[in-house]
C-alpha atoms as a PDB file:
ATOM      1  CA  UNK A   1     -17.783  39.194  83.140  1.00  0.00           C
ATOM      2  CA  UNK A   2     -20.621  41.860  83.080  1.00  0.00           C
ATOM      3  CA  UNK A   3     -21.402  42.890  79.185  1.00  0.00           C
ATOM      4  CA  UNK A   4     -21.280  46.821  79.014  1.00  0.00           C
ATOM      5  CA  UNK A   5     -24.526  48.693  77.102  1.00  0.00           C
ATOM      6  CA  UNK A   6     -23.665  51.695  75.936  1.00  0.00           C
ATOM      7  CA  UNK A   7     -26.319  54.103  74.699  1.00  0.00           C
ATOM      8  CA  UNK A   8     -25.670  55.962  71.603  1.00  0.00           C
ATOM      9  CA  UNK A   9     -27.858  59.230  71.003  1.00  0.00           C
ATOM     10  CA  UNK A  10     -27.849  62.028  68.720  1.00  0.00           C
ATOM     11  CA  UNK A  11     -30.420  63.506  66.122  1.00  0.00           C
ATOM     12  CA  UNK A  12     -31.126  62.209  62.847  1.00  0.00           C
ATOM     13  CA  UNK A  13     -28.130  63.201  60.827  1.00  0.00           C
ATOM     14  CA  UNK A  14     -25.143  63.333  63.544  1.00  0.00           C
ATOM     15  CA  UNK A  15     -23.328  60.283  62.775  1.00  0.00           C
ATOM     16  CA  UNK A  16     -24.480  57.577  65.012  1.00  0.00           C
ATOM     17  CA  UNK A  17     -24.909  55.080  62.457  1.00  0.00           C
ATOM     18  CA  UNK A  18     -21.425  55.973  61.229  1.00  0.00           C
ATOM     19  CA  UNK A  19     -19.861  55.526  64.513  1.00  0.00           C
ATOM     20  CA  UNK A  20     -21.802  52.287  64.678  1.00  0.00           C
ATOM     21  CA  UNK A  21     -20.495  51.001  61.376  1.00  0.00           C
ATOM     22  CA  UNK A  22     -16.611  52.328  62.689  1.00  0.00           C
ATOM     23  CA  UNK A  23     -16.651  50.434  65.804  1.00  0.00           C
ATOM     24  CA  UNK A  24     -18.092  47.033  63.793  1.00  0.00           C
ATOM     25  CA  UNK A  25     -14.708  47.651  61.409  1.00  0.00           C
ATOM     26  CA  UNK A  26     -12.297  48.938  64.008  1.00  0.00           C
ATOM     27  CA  UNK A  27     -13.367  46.660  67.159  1.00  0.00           C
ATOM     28  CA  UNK A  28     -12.226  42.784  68.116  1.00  0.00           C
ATOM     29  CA  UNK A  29     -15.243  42.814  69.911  1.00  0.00           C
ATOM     30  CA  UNK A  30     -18.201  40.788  69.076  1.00  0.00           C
ATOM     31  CA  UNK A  31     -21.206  43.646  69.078  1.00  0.00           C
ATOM     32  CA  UNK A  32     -24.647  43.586  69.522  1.00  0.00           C
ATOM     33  CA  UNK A  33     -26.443  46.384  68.361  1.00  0.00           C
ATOM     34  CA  UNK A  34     -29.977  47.197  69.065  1.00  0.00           C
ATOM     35  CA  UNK A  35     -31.888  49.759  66.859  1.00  0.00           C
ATOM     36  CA  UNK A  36     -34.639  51.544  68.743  1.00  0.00           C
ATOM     37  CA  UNK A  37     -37.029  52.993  66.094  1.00  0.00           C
ATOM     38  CA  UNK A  38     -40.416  51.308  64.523  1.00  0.00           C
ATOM     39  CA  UNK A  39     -41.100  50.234  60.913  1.00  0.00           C
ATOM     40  CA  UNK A  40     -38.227  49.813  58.807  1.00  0.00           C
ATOM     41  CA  UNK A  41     -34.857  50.793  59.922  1.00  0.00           C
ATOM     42  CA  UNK A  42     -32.387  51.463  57.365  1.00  0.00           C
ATOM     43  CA  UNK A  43     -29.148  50.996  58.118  1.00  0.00           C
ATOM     44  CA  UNK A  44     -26.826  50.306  55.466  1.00  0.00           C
ATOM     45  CA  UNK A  45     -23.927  51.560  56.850  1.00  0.00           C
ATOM     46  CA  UNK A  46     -24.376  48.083  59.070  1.00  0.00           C
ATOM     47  CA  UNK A  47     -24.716  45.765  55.977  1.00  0.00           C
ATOM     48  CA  UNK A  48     -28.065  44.984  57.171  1.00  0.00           C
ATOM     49  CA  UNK A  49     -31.771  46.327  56.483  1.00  0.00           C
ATOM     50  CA  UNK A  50     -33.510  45.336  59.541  1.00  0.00           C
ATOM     51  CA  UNK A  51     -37.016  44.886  60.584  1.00  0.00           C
ATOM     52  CA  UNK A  52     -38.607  45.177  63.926  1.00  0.00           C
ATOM     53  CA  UNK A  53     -38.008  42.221  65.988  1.00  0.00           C
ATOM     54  CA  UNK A  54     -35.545  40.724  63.048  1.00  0.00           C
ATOM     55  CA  UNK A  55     -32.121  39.584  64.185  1.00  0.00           C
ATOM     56  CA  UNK A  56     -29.326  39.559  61.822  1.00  0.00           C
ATOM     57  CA  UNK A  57     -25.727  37.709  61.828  1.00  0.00           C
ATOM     58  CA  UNK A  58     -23.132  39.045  60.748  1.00  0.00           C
ATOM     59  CA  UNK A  59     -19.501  37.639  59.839  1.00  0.00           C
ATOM     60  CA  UNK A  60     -17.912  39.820  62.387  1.00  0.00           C
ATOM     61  CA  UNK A  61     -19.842  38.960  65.136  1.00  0.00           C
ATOM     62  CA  UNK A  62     -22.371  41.728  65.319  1.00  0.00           C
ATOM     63  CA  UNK A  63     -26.128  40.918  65.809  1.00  0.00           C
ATOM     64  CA  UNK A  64     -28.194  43.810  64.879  1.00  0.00           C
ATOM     65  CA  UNK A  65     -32.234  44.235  66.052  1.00  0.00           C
ATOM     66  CA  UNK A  66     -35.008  46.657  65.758  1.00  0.00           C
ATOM     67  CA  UNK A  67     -37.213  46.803  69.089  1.00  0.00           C
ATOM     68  CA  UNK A  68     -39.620  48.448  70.851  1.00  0.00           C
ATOM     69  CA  UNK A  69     -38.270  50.472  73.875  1.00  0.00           C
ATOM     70  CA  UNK A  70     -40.888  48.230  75.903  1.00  0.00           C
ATOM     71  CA  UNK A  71     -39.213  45.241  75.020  1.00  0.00           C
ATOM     72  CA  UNK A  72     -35.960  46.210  75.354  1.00  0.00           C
ATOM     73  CA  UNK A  73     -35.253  43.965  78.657  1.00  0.00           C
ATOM     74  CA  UNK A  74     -36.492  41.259  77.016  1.00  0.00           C
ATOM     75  CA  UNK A  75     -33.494  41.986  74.210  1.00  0.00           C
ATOM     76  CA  UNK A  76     -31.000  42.386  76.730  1.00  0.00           C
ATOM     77  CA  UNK A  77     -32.185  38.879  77.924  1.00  0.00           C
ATOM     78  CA  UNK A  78     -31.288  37.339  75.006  1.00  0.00           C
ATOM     79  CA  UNK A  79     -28.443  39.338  73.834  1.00  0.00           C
ATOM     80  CA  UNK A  80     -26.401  38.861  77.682  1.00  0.00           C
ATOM     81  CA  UNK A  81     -26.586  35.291  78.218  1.00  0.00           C
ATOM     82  CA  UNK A  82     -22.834  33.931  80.010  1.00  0.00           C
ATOM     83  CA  UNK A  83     -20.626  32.957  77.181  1.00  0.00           C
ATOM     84  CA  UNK A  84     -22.836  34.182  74.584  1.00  0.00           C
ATOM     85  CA  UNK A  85     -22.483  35.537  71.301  1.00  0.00           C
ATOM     86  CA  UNK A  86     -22.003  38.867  71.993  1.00  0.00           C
ATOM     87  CA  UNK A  87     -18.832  40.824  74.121  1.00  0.00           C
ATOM     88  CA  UNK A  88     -21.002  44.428  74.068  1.00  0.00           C
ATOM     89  CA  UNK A  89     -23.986  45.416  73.182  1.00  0.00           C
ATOM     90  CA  UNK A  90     -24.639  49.272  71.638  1.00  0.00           C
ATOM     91  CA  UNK A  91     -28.070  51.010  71.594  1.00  0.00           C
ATOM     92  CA  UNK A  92     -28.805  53.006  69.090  1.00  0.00           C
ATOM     93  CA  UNK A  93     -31.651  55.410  70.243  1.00  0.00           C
ATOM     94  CA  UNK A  94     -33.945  57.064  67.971  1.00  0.00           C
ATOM     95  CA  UNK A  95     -33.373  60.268  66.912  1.00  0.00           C
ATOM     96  CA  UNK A  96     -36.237  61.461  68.858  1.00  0.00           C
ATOM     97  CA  UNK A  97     -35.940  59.248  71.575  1.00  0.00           C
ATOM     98  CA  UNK A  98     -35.004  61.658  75.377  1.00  0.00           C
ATOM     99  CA  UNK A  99     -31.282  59.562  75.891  1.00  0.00           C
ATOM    100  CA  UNK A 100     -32.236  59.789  79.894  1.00  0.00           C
ATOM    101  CA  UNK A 101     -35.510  57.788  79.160  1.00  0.00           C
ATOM    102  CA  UNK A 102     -32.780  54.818  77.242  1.00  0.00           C
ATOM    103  CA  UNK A 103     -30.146  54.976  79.925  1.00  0.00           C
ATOM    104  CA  UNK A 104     -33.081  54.452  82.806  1.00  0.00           C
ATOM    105  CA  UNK A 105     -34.378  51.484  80.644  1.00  0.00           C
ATOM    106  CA  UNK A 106     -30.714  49.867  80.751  1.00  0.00           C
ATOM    107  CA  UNK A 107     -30.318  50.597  84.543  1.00  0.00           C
ATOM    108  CA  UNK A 108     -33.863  49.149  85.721  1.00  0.00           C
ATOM    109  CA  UNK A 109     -32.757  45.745  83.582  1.00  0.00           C
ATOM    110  CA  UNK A 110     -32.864  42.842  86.244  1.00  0.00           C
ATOM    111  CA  UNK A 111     -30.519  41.143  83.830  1.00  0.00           C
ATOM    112  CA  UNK A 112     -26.971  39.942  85.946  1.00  0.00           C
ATOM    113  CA  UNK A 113     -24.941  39.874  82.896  1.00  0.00           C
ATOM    114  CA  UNK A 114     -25.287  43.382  82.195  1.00  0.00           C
ATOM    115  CA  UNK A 115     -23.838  46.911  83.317  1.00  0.00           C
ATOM    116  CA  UNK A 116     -24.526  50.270  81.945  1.00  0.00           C
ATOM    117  CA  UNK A 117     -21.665  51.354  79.783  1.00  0.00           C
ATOM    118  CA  UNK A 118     -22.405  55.118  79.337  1.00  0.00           C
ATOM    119  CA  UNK A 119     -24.170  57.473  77.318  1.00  0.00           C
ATOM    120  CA  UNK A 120     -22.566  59.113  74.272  1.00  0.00           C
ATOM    121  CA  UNK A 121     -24.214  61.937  72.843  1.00  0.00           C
ATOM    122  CA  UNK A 122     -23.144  62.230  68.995  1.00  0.00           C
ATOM    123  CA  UNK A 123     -23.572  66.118  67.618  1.00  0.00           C
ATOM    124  CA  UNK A 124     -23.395  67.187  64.039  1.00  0.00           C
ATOM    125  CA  UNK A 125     -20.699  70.237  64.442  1.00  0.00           C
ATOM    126  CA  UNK A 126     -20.965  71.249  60.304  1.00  0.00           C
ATOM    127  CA  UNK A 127     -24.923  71.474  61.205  1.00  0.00           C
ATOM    128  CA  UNK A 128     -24.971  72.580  65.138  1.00  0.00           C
ATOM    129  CA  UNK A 129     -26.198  76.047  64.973  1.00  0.00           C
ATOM    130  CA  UNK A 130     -29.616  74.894  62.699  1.00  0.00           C
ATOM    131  CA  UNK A 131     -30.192  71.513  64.955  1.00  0.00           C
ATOM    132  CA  UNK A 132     -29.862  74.146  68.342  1.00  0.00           C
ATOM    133  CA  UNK A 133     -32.164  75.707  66.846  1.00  0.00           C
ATOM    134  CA  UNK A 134     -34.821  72.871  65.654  1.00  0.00           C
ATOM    135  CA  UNK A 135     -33.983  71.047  69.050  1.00  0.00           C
ATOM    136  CA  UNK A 136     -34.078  73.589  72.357  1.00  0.00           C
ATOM    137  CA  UNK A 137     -33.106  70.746  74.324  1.00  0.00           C
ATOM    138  CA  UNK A 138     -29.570  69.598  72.562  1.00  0.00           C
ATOM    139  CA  UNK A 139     -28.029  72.026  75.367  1.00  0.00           C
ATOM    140  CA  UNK A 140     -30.104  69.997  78.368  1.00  0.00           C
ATOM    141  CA  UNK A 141     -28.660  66.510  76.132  1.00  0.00           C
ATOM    142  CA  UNK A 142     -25.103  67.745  76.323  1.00  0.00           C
ATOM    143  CA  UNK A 143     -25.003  67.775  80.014  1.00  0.00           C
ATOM    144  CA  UNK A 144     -26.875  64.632  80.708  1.00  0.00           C
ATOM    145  CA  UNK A 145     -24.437  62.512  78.405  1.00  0.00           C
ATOM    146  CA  UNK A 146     -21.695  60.991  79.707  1.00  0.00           C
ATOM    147  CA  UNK A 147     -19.619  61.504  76.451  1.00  0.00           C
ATOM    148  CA  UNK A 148     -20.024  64.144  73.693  1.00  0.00           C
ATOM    149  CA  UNK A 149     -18.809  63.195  70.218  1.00  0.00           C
ATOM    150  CA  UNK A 150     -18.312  66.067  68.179  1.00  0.00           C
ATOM    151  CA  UNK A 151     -18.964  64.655  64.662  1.00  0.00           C
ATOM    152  CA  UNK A 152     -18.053  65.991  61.316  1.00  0.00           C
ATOM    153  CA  UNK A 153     -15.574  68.715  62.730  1.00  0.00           C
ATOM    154  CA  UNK A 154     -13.639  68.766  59.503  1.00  0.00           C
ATOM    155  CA  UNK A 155     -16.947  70.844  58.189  1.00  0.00           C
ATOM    156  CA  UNK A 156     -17.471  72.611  61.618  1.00  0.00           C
ATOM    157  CA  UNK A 157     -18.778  76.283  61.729  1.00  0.00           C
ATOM    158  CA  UNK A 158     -15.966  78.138  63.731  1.00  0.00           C
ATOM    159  CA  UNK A 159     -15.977  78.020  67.289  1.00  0.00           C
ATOM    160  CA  UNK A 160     -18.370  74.871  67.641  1.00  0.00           C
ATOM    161  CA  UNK A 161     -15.946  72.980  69.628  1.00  0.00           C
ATOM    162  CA  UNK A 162     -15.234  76.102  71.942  1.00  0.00           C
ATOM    163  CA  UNK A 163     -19.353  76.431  72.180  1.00  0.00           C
ATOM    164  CA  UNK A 164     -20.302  73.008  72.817  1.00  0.00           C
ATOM    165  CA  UNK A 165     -17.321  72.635  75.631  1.00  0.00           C
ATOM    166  CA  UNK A 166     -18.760  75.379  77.346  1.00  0.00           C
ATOM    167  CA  UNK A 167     -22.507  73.867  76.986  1.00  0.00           C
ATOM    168  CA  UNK A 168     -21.611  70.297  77.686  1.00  0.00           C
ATOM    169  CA  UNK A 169     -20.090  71.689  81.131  1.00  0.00           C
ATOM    170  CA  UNK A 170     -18.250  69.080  82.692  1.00  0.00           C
ATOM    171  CA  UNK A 171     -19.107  66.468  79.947  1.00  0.00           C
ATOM    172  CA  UNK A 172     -16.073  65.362  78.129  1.00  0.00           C
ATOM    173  CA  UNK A 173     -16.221  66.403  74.467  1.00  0.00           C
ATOM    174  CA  UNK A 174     -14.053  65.040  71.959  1.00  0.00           C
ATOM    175  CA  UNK A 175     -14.198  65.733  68.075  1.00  0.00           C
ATOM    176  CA  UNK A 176     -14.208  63.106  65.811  1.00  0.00           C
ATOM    177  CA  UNK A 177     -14.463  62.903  61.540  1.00  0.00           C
ATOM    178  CA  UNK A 178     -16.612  60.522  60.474  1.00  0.00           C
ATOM    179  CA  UNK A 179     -17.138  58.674  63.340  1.00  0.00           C
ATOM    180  CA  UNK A 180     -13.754  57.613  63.894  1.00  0.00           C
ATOM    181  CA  UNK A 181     -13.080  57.205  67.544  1.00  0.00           C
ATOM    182  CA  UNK A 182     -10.575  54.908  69.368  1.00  0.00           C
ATOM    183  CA  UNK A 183     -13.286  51.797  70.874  1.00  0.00           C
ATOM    184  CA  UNK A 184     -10.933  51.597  73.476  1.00  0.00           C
ATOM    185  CA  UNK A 185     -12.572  54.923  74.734  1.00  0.00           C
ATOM    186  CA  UNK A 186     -15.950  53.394  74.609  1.00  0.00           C
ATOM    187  CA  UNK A 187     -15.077  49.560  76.398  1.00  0.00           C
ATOM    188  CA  UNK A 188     -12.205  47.321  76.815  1.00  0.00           C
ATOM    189  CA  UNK A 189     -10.653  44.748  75.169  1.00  0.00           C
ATOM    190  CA  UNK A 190     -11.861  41.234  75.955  1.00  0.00           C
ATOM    191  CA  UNK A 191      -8.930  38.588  75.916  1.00  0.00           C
ATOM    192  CA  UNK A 192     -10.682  35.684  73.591  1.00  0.00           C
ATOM    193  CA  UNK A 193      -8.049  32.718  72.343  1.00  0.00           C
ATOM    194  CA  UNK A 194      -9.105  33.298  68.642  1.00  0.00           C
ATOM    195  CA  UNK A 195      -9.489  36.738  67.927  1.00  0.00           C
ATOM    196  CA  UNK A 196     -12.796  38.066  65.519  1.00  0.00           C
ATOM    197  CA  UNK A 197     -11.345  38.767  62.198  1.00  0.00           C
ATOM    198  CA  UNK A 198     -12.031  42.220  61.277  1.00  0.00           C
ATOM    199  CA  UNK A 199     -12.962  43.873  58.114  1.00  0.00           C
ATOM    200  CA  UNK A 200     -10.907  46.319  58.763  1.00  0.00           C
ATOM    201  CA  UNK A 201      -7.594  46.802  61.031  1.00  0.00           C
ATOM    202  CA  UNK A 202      -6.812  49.694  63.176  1.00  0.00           C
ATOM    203  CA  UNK A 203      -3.983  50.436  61.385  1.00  0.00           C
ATOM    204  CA  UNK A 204      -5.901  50.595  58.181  1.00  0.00           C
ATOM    205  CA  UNK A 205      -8.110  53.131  59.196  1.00  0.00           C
ATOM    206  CA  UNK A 206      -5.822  54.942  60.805  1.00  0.00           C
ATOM    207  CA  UNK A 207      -3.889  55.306  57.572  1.00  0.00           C
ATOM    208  CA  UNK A 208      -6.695  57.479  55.726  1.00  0.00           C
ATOM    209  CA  UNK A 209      -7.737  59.756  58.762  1.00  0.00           C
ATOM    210  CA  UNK A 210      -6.133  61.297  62.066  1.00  0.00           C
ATOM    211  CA  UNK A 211      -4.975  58.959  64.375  1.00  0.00           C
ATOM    212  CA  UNK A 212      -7.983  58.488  66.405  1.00  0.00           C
ATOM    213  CA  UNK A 213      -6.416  58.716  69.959  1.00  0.00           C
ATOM    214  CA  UNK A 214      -6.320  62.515  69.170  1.00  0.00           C
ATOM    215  CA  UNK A 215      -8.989  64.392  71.023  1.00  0.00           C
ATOM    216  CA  UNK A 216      -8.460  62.682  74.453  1.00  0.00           C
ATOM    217  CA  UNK A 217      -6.084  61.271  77.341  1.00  0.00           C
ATOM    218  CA  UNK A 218      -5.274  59.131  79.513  1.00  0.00           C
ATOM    219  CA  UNK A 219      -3.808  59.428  83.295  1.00  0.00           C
ATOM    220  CA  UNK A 220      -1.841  56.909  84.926  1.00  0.00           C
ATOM    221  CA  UNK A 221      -1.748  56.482  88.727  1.00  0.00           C
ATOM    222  CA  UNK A 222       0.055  53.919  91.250  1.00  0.00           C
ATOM    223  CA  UNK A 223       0.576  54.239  94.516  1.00  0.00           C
ATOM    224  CA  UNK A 224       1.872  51.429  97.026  1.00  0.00           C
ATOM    225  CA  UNK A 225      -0.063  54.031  99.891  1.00  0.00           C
ATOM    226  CA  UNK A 226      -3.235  52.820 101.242  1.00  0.00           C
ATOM    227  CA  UNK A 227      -6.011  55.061 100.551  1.00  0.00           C
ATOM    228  CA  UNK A 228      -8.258  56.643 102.717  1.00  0.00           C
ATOM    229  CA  UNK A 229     -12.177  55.462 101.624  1.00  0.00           C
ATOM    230  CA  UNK A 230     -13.913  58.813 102.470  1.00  0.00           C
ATOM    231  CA  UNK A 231     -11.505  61.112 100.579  1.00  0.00           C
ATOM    232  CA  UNK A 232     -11.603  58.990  97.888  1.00  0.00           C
ATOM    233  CA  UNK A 233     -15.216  59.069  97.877  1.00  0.00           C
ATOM    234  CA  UNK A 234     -14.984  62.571  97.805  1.00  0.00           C
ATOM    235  CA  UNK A 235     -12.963  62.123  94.404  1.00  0.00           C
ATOM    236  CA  UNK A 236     -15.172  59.996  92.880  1.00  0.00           C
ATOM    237  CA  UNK A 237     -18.056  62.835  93.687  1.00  0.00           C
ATOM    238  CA  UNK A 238     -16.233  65.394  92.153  1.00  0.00           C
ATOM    239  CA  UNK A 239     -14.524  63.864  89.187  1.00  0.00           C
ATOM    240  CA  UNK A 240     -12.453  66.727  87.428  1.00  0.00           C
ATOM    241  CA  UNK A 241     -14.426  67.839  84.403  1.00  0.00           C
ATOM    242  CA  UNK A 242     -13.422  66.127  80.953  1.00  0.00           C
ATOM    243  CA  UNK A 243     -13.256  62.850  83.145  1.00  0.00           C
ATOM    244  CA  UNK A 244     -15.352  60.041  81.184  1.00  0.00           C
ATOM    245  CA  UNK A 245     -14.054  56.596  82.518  1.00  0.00           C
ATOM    246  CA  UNK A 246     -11.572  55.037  85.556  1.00  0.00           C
ATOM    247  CA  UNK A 247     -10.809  51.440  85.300  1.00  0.00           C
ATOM    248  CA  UNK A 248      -8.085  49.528  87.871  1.00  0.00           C
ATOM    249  CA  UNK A 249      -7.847  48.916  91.450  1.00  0.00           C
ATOM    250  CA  UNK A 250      -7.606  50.150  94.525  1.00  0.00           C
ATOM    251  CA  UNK A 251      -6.786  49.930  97.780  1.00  0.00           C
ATOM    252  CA  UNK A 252      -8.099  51.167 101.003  1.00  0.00           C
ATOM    253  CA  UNK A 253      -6.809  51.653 104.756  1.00  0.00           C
ATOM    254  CA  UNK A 254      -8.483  48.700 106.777  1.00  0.00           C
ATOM    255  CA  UNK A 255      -8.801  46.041 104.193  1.00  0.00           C
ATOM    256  CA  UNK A 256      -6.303  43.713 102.993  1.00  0.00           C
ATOM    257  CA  UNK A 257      -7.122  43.312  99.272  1.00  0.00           C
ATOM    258  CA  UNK A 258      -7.676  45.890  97.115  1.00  0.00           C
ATOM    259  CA  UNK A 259     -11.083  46.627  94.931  1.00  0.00           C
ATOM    260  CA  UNK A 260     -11.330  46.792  91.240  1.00  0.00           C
ATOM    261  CA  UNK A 261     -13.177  50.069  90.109  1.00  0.00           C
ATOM    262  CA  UNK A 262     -14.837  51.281  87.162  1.00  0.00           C
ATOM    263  CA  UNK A 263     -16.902  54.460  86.417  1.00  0.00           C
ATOM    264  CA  UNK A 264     -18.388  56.113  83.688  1.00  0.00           C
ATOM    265  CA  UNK A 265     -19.860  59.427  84.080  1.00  0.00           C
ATOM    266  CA  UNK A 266     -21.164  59.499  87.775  1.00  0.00           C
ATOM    267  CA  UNK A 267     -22.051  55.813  87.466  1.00  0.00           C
ATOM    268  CA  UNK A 268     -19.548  53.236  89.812  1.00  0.00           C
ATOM    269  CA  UNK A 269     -19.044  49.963  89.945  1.00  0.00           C
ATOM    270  CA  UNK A 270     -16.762  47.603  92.797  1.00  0.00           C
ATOM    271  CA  UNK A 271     -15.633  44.192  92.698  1.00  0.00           C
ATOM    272  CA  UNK A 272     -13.657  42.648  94.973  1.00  0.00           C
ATOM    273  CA  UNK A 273     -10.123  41.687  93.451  1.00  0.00           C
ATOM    274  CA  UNK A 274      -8.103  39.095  96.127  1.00  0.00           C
ATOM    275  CA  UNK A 275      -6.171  37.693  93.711  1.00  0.00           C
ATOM    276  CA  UNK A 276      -4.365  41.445  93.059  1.00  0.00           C
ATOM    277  CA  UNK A 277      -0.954  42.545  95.059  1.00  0.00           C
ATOM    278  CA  UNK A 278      -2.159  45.528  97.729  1.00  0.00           C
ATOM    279  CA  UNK A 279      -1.606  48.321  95.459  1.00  0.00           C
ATOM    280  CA  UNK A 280      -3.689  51.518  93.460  1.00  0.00           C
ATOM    281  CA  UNK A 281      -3.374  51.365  89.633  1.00  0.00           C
ATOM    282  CA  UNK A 282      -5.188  53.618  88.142  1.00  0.00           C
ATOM    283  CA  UNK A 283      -6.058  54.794  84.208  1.00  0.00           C
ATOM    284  CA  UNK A 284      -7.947  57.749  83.836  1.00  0.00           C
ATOM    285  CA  UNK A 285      -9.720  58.521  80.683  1.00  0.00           C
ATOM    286  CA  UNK A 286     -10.959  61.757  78.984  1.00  0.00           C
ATOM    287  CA  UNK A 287     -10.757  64.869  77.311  1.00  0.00           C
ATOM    288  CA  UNK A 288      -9.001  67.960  77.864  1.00  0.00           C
ATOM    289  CA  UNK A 289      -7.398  66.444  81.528  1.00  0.00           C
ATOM    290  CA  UNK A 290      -5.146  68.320  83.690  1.00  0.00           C
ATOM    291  CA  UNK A 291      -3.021  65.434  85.178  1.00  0.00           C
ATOM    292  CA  UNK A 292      -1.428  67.124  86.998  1.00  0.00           C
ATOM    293  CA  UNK A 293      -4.435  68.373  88.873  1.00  0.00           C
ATOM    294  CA  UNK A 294      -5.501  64.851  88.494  1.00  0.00           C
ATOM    295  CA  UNK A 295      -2.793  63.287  90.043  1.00  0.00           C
ATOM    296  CA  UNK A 296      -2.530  65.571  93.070  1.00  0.00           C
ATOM    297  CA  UNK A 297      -5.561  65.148  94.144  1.00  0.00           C
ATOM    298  CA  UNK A 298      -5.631  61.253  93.929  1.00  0.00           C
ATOM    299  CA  UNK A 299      -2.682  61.798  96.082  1.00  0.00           C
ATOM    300  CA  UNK A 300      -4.760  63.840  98.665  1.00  0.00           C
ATOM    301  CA  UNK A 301      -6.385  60.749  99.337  1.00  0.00           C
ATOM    302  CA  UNK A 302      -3.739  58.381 100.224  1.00  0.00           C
ATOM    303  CA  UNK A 303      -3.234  57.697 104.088  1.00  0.00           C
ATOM    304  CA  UNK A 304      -0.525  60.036 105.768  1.00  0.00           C
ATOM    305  CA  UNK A 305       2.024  58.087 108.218  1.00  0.00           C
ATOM    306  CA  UNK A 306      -0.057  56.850 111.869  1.00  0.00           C
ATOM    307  CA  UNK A 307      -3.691  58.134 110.674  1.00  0.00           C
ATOM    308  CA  UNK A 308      -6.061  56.495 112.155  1.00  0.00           C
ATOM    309  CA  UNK A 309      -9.033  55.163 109.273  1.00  0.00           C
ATOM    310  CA  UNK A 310     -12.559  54.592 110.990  1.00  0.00           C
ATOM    311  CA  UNK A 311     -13.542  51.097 109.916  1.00  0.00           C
ATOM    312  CA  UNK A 312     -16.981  52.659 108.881  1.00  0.00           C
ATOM    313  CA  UNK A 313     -15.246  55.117 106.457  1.00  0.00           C
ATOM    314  CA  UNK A 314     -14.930  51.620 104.307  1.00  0.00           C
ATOM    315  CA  UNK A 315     -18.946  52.007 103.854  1.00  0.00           C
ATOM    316  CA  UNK A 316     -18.708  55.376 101.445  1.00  0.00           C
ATOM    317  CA  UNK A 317     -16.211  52.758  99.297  1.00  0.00           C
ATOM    318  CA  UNK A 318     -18.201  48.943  99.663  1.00  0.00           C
ATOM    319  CA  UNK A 319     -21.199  50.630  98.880  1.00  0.00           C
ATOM    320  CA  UNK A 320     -20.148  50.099  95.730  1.00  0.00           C
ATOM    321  CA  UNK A 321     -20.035  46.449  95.353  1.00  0.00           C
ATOM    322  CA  UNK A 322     -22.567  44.002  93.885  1.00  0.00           C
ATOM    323  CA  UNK A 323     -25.584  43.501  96.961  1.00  0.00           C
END
């Protein structure tokens, strides 16, 4: 099984070491984070004060390292290794670091064990107007992340949430206190015989905050109907706005099996799935959805009764899988 990165960005200040620290507490997961600043990086909120080029263990799992963004794939290398110690690994990227520069770092890896898990852009709501302001180019980060976390909207000057939708475009933005965000939202579950203990359960945390599914949905679809591959692609090119990630599988006019798909953002991935029944089951994931929109126009792609699919159309579809 691929190991998801995720890239976590955001100025000094917005929460990303919070969110860190939430998903260590809230997650079954066994994370790897990997701190990308010089010097000495403190980061309490982890348990740890790391160095550059340390590497901490922790009794949840979680290996935490400081590195240079040049040796980054050399991290990854030891961090992704087939049955190894880790189930996801999280970047945290400098508050100065330019997110686009991280994400092409994680996409050029030649590791095999890896796949880019998204970019979420954390935001300080209680301090947006003054961090516009000091950083021009917040509005430019907003629409290159794949995810917007509003942070800290129980201190929020009015209308952030309104303001930053309409800046973030079609990037999904969902407000969050203190960093508290569902990690199902971020990457799935990983089915493991003896579970990591956590410090602290779901239901634990939910008790002394809003239950942190609020902010975003999820769509359901399942169809029996073979799909047709270029209207599908089509779908996947123009994702509905608020859409952050599809997971399930799906199946296509001219092929017998169906394909398990993932996206996040505009990134997708294809595997081939001939162990699953010829069917389309879908789950949708974002914020501020209109499934009902959604819905229709996954249905616009299914196959209408004696239409003939051009073999070829397959290509805008298995382009998709692993070369």
């Amino acid at each position: 099984m691929d190991i998801p990165v995720l890239v976590v960005a955001g100025f000094l200040g917005a929460g990303k070491t919070t969110l860190l620290n939430h998903l260590l507490h809230t997650s079954d997961l066994r994370v790897g984070v990997v701190v990308n600043d010089f010097g000495k990086v403190n980061i309490d909120a982890l348990t740890v004060a790391a160095q550059v080029d340390s590497m901490v263990s922790l009794g949840n799992g979680c290996l935490c390292c400081a590195v240079d963004p040049g040796e980054l794939d050399a991290m990854l290398d030891r961090l992704a290794q087939p049955d190894g110690p880790v189930d996801v690994i999280v970047i945290e990227a400098s508050g100065l670091a330019e997110p686009p520069a991280m994400v092409k770092l994680v996409l050029a890896s030649a590791n095999p064990n890896i796949r880019y898990g998204g970019l979420v852009e954390v935001v300080d709501a209680a301090e947006f107007t003054a961090t516009r302001k000091d950083h021009p180019r917040l509005d430019l980060h907003l629409r290159q992340a794949d995810l917007v976390l509003l942070n800290k909207v129980d201190r929020a000057e009015p209308g952030v949430l309104e303001l930053v939708r309409e800046l973030a475009g079609e990037t999904p933005v969902v407000p969050t206190e203190f960093g508290r965000v569902d990690p199902d939202l971020l990457f799935d579950p990983v089915d493991r015989p003896d579970p990591v203990e956590r410090q602290l359960s779901f239901e634990d945390l939910v008790e002394h905050g809003e239950h942190l599914h609020a902010g975003y949905t999820s769509v359901e679809f399942d169809t029996g109907i073979p799909l047709h591959p270029r209207r599908f692609a089509r779908f996947l090119a123009e994702r509905p706005p608020g859409l952050y990630r599809m997971k399930g599988f799906a199946w296509f006019a001219r092929r017998d099996e169906p394909l398990g798909l993932q996206t996040v953002g505009a990134a997708v991935w294809a595997t081939e799935a001939a162990d699953r029944p010829a069917r389309t089951t879908l789950v949708l994931i974002g914020a501020n959805l209109d499934a009902e929109a959604i819905r229709a126009a996954l249905e616009s792609t299914e196959t209408t009764a004696g239409e003939d699919v051009d073999p070829l159309d397959l290509l805008s579809i298995t382009r998709y899988l692993p070369r």
